[in-house]
Structures are given as structure tokens and as C-alpha cells.
C-alpha atoms as a PDB file:
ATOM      1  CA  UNK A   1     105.935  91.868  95.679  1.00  0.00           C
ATOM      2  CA  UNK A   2     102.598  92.609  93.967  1.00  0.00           C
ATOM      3  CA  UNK A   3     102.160  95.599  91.977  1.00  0.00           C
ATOM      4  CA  UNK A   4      99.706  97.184  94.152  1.00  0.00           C
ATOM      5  CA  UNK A   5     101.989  97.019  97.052  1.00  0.00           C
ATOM      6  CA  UNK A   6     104.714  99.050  95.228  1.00  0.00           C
ATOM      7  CA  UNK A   7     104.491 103.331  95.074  1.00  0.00           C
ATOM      8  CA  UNK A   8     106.211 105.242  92.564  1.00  0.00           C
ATOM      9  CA  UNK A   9     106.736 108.519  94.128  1.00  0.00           C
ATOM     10  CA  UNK A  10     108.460 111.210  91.981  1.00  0.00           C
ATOM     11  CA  UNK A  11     109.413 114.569  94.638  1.00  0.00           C
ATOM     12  CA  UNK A  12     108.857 117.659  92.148  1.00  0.00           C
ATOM     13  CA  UNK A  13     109.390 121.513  93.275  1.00  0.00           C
ATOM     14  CA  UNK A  14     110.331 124.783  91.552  1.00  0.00           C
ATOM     15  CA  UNK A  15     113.690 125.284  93.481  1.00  0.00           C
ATOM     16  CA  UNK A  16     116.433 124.916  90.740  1.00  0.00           C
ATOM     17  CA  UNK A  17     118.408 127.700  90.008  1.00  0.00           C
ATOM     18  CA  UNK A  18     119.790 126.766  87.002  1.00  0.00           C
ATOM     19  CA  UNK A  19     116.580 125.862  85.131  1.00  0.00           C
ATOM     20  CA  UNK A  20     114.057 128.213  86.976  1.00  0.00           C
ATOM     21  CA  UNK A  21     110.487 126.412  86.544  1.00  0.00           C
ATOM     22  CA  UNK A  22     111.929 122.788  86.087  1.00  0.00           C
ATOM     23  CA  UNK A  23     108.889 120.780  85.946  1.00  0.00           C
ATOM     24  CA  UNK A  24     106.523 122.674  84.165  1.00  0.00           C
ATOM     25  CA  UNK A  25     108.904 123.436  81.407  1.00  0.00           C
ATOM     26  CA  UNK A  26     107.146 121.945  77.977  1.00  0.00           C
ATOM     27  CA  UNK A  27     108.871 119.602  75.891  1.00  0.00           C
ATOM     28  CA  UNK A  28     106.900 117.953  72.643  1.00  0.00           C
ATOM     29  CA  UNK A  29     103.755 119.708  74.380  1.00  0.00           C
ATOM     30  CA  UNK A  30     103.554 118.397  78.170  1.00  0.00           C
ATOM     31  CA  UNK A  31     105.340 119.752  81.222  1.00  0.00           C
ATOM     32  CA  UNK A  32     108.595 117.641  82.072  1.00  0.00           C
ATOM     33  CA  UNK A  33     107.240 116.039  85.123  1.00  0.00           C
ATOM     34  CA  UNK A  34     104.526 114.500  83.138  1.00  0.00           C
ATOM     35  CA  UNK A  35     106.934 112.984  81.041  1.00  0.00           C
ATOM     36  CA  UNK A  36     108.429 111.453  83.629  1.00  0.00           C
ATOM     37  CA  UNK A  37     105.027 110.413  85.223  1.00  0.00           C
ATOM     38  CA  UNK A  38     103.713 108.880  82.107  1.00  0.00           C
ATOM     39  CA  UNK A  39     106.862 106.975  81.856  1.00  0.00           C
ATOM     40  CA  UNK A  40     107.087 105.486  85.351  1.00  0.00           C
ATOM     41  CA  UNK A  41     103.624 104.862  84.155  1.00  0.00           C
ATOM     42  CA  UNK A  42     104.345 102.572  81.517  1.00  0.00           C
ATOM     43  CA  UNK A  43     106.845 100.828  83.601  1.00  0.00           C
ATOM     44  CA  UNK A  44     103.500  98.867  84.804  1.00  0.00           C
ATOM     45  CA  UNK A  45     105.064  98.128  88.586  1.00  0.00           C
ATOM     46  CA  UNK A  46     101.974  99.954  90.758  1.00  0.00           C
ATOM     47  CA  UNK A  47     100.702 103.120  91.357  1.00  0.00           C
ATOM     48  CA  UNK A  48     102.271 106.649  90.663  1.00  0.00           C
ATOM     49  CA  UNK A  49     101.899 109.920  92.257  1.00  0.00           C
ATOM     50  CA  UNK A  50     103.545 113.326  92.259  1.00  0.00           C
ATOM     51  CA  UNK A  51     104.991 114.802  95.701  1.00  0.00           C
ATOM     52  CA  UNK A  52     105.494 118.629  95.617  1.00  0.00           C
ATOM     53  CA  UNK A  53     104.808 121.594  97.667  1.00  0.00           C
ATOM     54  CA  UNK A  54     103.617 123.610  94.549  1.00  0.00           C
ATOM     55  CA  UNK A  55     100.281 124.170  93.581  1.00  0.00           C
ATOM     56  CA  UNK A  56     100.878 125.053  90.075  1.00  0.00           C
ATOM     57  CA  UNK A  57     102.472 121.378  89.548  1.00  0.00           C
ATOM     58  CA  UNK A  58     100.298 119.805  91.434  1.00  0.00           C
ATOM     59  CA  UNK A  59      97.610 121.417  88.839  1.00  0.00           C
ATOM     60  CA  UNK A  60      99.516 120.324  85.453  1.00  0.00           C
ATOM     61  CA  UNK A  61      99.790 116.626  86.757  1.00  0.00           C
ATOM     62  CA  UNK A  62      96.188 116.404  87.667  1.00  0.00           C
ATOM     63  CA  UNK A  63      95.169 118.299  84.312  1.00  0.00           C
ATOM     64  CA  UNK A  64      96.824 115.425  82.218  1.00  0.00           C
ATOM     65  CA  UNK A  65      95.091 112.933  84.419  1.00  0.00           C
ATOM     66  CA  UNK A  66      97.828 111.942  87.340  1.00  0.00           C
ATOM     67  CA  UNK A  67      97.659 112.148  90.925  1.00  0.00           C
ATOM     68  CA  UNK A  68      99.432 114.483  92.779  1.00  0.00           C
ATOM     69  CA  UNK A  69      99.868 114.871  96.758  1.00  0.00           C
ATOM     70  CA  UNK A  70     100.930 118.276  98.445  1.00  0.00           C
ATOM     71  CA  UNK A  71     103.965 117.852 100.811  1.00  0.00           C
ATOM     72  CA  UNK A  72     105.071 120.853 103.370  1.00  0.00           C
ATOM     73  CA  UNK A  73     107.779 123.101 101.699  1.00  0.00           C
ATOM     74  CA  UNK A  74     110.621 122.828 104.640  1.00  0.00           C
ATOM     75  CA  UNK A  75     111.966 118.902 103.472  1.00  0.00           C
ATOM     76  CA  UNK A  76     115.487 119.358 103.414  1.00  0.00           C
ATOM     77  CA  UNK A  77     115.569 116.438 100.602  1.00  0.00           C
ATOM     78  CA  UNK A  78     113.785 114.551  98.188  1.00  0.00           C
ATOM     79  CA  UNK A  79     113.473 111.253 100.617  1.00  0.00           C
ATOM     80  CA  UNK A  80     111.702 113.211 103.376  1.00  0.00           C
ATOM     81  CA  UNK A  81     109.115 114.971 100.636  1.00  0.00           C
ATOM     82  CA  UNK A  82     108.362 111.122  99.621  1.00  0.00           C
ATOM     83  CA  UNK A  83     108.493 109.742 103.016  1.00  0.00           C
ATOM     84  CA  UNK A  84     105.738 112.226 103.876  1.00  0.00           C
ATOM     85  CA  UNK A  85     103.886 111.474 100.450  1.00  0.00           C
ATOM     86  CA  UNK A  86     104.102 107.797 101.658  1.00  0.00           C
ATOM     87  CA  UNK A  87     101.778 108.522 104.688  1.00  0.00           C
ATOM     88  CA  UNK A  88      99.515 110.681 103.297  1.00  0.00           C
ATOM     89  CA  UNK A  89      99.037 108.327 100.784  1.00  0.00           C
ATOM     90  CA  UNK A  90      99.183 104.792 102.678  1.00  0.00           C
ATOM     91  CA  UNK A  91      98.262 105.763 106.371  1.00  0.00           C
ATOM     92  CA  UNK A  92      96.980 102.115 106.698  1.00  0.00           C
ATOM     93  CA  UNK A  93     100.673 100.744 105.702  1.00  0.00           C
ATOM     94  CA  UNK A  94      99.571  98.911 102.641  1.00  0.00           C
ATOM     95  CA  UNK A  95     102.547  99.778 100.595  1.00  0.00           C
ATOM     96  CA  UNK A  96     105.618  97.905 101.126  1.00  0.00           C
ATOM     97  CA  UNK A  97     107.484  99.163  98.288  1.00  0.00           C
ATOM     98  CA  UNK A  98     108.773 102.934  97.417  1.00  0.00           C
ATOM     99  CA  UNK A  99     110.333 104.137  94.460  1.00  0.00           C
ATOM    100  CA  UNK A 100     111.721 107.437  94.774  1.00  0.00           C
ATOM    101  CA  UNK A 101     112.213 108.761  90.961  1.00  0.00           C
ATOM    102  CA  UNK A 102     113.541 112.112  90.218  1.00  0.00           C
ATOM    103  CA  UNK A 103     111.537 114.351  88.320  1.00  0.00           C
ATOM    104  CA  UNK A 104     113.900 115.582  85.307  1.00  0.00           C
ATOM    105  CA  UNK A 105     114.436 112.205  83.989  1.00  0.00           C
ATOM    106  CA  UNK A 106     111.932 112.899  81.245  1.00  0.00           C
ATOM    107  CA  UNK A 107     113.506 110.547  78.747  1.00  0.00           C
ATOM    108  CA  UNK A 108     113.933 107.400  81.181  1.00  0.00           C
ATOM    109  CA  UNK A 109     113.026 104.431  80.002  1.00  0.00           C
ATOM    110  CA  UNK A 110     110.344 102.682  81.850  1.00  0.00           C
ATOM    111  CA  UNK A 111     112.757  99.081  81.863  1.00  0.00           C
ATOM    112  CA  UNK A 112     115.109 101.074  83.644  1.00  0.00           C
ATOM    113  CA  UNK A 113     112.794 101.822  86.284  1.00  0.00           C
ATOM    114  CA  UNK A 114     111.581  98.386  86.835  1.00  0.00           C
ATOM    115  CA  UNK A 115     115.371  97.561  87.161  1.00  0.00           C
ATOM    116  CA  UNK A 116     115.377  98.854  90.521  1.00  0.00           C
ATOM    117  CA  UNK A 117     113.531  96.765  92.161  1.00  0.00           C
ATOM    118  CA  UNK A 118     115.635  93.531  91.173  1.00  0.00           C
ATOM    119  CA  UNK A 119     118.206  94.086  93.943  1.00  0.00           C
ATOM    120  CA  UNK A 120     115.013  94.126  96.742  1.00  0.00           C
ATOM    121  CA  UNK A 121     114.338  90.439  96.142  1.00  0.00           C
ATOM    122  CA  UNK A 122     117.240  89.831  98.711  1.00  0.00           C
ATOM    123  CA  UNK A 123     115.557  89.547 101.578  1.00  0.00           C
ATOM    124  CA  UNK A 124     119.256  91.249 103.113  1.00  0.00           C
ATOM    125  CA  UNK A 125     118.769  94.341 100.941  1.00  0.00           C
ATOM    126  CA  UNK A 126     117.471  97.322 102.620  1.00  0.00           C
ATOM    127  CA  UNK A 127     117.578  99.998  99.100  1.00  0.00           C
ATOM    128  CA  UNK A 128     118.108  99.489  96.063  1.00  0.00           C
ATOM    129  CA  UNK A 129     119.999 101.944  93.163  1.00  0.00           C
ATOM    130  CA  UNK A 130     121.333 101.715  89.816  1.00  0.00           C
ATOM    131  CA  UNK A 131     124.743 102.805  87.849  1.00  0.00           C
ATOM    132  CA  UNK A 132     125.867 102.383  84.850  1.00  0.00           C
ATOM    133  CA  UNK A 133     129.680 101.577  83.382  1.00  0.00           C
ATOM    134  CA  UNK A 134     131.469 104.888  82.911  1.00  0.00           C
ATOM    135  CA  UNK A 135     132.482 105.374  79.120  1.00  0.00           C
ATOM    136  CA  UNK A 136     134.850 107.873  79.097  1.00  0.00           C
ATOM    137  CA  UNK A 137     137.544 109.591  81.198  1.00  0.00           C
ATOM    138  CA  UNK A 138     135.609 113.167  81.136  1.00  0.00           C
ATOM    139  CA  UNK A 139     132.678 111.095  82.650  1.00  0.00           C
ATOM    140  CA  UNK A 140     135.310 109.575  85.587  1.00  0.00           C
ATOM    141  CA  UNK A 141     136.771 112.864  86.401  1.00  0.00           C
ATOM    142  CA  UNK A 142     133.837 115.107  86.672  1.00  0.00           C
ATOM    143  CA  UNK A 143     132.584 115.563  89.982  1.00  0.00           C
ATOM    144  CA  UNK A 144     129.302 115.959  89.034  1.00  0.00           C
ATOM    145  CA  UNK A 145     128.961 112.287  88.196  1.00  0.00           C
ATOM    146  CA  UNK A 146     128.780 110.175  91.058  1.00  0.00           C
ATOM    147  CA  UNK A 147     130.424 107.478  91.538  1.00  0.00           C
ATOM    148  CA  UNK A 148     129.208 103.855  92.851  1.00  0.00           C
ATOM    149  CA  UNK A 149     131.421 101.593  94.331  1.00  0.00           C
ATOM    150  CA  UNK A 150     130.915  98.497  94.854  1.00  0.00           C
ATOM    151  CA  UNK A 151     131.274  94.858  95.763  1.00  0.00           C
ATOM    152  CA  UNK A 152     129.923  92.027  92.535  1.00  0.00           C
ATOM    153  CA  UNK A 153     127.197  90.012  94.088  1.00  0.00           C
ATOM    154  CA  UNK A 154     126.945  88.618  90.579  1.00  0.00           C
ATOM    155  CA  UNK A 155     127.382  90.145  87.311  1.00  0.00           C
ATOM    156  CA  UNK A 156     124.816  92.755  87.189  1.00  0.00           C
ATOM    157  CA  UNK A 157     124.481  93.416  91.112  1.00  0.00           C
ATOM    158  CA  UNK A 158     126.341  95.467  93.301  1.00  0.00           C
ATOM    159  CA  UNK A 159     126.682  95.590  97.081  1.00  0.00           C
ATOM    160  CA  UNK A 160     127.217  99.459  97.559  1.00  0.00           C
ATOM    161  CA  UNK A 161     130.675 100.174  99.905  1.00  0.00           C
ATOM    162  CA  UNK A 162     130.748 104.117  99.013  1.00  0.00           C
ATOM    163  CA  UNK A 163     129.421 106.645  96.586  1.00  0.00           C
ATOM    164  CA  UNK A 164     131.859 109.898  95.865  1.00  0.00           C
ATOM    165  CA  UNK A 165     132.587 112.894  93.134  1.00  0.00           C
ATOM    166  CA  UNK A 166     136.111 111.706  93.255  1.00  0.00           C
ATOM    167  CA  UNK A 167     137.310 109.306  90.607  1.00  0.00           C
ATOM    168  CA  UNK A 168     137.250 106.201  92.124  1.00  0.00           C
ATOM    169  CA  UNK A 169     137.955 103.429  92.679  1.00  0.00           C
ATOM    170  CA  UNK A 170     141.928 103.878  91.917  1.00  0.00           C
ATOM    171  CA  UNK A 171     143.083 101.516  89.434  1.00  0.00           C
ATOM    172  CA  UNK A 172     142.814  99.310  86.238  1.00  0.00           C
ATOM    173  CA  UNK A 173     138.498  98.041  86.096  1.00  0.00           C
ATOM    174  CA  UNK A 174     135.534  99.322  85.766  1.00  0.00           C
ATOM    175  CA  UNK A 175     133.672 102.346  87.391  1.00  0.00           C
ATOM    176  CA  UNK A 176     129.991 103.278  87.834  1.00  0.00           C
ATOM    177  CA  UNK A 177     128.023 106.224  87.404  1.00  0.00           C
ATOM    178  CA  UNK A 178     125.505 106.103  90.023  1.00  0.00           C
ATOM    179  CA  UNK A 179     121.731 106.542  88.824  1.00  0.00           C
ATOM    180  CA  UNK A 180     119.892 108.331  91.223  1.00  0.00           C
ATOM    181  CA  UNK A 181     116.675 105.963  91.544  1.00  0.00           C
ATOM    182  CA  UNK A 182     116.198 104.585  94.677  1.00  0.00           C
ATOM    183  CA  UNK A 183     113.649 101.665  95.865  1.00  0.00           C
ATOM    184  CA  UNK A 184     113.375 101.521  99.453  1.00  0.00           C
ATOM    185  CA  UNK A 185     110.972  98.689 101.635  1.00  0.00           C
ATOM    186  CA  UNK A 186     108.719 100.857 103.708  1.00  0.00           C
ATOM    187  CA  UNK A 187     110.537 100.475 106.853  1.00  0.00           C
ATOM    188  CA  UNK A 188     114.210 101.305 105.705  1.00  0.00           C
ATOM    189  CA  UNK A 189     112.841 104.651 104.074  1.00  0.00           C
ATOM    190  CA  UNK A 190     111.576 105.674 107.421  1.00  0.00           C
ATOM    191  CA  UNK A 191     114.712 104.669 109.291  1.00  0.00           C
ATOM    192  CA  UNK A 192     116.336 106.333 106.464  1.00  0.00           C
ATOM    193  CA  UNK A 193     114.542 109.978 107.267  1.00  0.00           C
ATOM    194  CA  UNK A 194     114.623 109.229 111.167  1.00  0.00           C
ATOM    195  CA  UNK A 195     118.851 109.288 110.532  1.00  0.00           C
ATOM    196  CA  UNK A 196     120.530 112.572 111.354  1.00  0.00           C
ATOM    197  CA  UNK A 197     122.834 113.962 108.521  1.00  0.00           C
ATOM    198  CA  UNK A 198     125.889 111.812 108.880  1.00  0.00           C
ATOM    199  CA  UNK A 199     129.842 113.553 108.298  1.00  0.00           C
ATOM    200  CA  UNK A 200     130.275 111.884 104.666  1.00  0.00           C
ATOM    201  CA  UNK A 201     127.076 113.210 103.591  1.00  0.00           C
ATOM    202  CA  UNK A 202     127.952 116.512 104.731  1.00  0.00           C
ATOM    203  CA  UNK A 203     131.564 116.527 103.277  1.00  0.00           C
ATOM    204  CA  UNK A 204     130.306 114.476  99.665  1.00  0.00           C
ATOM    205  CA  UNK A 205     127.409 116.366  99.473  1.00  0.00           C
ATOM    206  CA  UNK A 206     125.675 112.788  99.463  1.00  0.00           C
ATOM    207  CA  UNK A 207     122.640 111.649 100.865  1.00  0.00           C
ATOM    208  CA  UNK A 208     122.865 107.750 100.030  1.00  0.00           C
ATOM    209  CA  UNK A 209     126.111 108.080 102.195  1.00  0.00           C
ATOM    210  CA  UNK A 210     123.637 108.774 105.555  1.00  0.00           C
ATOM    211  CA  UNK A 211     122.329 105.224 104.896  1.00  0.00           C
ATOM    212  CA  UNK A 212     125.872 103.454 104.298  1.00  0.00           C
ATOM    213  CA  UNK A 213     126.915 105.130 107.410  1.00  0.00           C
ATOM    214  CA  UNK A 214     124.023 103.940 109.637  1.00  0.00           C
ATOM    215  CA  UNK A 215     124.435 100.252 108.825  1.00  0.00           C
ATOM    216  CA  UNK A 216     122.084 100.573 105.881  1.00  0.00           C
ATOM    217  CA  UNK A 217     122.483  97.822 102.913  1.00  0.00           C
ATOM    218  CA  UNK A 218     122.168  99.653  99.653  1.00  0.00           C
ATOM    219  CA  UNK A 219     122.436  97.352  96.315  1.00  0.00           C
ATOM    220  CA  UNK A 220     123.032  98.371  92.825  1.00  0.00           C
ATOM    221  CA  UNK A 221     121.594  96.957  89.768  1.00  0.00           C
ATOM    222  CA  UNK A 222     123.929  97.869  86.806  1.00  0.00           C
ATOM    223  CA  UNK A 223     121.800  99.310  83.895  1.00  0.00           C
ATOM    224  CA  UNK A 224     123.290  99.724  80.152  1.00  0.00           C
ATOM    225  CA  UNK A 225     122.866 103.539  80.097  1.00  0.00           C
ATOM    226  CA  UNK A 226     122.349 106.469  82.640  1.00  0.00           C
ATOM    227  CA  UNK A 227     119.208 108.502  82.090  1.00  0.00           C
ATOM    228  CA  UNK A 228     119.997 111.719  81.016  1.00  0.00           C
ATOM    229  CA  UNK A 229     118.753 114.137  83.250  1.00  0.00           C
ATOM    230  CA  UNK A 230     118.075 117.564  83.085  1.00  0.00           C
ATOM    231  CA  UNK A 231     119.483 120.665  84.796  1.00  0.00           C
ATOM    232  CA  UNK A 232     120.578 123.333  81.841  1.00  0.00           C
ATOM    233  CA  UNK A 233     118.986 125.101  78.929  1.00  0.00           C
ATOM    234  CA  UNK A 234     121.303 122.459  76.611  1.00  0.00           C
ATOM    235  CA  UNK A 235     119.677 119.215  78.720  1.00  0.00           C
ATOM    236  CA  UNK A 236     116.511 120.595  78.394  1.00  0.00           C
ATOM    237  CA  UNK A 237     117.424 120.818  74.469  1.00  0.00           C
ATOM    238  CA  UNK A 238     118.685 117.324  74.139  1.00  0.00           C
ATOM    239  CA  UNK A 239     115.653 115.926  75.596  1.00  0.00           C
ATOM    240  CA  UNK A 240     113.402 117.731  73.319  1.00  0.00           C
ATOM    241  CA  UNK A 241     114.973 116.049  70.749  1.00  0.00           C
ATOM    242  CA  UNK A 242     115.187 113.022  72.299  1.00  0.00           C
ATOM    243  CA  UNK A 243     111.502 113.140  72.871  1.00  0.00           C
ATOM    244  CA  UNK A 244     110.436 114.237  69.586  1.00  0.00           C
ATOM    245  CA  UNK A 245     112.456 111.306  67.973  1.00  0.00           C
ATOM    246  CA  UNK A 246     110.776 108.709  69.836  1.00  0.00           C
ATOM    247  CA  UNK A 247     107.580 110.695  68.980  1.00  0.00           C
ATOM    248  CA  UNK A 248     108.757 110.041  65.490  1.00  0.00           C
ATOM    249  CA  UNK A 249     109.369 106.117  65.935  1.00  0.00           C
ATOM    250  CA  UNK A 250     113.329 106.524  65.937  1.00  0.00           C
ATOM    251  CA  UNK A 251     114.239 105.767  69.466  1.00  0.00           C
ATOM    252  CA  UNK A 252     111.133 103.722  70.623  1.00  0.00           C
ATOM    253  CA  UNK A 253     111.085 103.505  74.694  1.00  0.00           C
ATOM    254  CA  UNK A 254     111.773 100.401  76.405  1.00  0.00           C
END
């Protein structure tokens, strides 16, 4: 896997409700979807691009120098925004490699995003994720933390069995909260977005449970810390402190 054959893809749009204007919100003096851009950047595995079906992001990214592709506004999810991305991008098929990364992880550290791709050196693997050890019981009962479960394939590798809000699994041992970074090989993203909506996806609210449920492999490379992303007016706080610390040398990026 060369770096030219791997995309870094992050699916951007003004939809949340919570956070109206998500991406374009400043923090330290850029819009938050730069951050993330100049971060999977740094992370040095190929090139990077910005999928959304707004112009006014599309004109902040290329302002501050990054590329940006225009995507229809009907996806019903992130994958099928990057899946279309992919084409417009690679119609000759030279990418092998996808990464799709969220845009509000502003303060992700660009290690963590060459992380994913461990789990894709199996030849067996069709998508990789991360997680990260859950910490606290607040953190295993929310159900707005998903949950990975999984089978070792060594100490830092999962084999995904089932992702779920519930706290789970039941029992003494660890649990995961599930990052959501995915890397996909080109041809299990498109089987991925060919898949119709599948019953656990539909009753977890879950998209990564479409591929489990069509036979997909998914692995999981466990990480030391979940990105914090961002979805309030208090996230969106945090990280512009987060940011300006690192600005200020006392939490250098990895």
C-alpha cells in the first residue's frame, strides 16, 4: 500500500441541528473542517480531499489551500457522499485505499489516523475501525457511545462481531468505544453502498452494522484515546482550548 494509492476523504455538510454551521465554525482562526483537513494532512498516508454538497465549504477549504469535491445533496450517509467523491476523484480506479474521516474531529491526532489502516494489511479484512478502552461507567452506559465488540486477533486488533448503544458486552473485561474512522479497500466500500439498509442498522441506528450483516469483515485497531468530537456549543469549547494549547506547545499533536 503506497501512499498515493490511499484517499483520505472527509464527508462535510451543514445539516447538524445541534451545532448549526458545523464546519465553518472558527476555532484558533480556521473553520473546523480545516482543522481536521490539515491534520489528516500531517498524517502523511496520501492525498486528502473534502466531500460536501455545500458551496460555502467547499470555498473555505480551497481558500486555505485544500481540495474539495462537490457531491449531490440526497446521500443518505457519509459512506455514499465518499463513495461518490471516490469516482469523481479516481474514475480510472487508481486508488485502492479510502479513509472515510469525519469532519468534527478537529483535535485528532494524525497517529490515530494512520492507525486505521493497520488492520487492512490482512489480506481477510474487508474495513477497518478503531475503539478505544472505555474508562468509566458513565462512558459504558451512555448510548451515545458506541460500543465495539469484538473478537482479540492479537492484543491491539479486533475482529468486529457487533457494534450497539447498549452496554455491552455483559460481564467482568474490557469494553470499547468505537471510533468512527473507517478505511475501506475500494471494492468493499462499493459493495458497502450497493447493500440495502439491513434490520440492525435500522433498529441501532448503525451503519457499520449493514456491513456485519452482509458478510462484511470489519477489524478494529484499539487506539489509547477516542478523538473528541464535536456536536455542542461545550465540544466546540473544549476543542478551542484544546487547539489553542497545542498552539501554545502544551499538548503537541502526534
Amino acid at each position: 500500500m503506497t501512499q498515493t494509492r490511499t484517499l483520505v476523504l472527509i464527508p462535510a455538510r451543514m445539516a447538524a441541528t445541534r451545532l448549526p454551521g458545523k464546519p465553518l465554525l472558527d476555532i484558533g482562526g480556521l473553520p473546523m473542517v480545516v482543522h481536521v483537513l490539515r491534520r489528516a494532512e500531517a498524517a502523511g498516508i496520501g492525498r486528502v480531499a473534502v466531500a460536501t454538497d455545500t458551496p460555502d465549504i467547499a470555498a473555505a477549504v480551497t481558500a486555505h489551500g485544500g481540495e474539495a469535491i462537490m457531491t449531490r445533496a440526497d446521500h443518505p450517509s457519509g459512506s455514499d457522499r465518499v463513495f461518490e467523491a471516490l469516482g469523481r476523484l479516481d474514475p480510472e480506479g487508481s486508488i485502492d485505499t479510502i479513509i472515510n474521516l469525519q469532519g468534527d474531529f478537529p483535535t485528532i491526532r494524525p497517529g490515530t489516523i494512520r492507525d486505521v489502516l493497520k488492520p487492512l494489511a490482512d489480506p481477510s479484512v474487508d474495513i477497518a475501525t478503531l475503539a478505544a478502552e472505555i474508562q468509566s461507567d458513565e462512558e459504558a452506559t451512555n448510548p451515545n457511545v458506541v460500543k465495539a465488540i469484538g473478537s482479540p486477533v492479537d492484543s491491539r486488533r479486533l475482529r468486529a462481531l457487533y457494534f450497539t448503544r447498549a452496554t455491552a458486552p455483559y460481564g467482568e473485561g474490557p469494553r470499547y468505544h468505537h471510533v468512527g474512522l473507517y478505511a475501506y479497500r475500494r471494492e468493499a466500500l462499493q459493495r458497502f453502498v450497493e447493500l440495502p439498509p439491513s434490520p440492525l442498522e435500522r433498529q441501532e441506528r448503525l451503519e457499520q452494522l449493514r456491513a456485519l450483516e452482509g458478510g462484511m469483515r470489519i477489524d478494529i485497531m484499539i487506539v489509547d484515546d477516542v478523538p473528541r468530537g464535536v456536536d455542542t456549543p461545550a465540544d466546540l469549547e473544549t476543542a478551542r482550548r484544546l487547539l489553542a494549547n497545542s498552539a501554545s506547545g502544551e499538548h503537541p499533536a502526534r
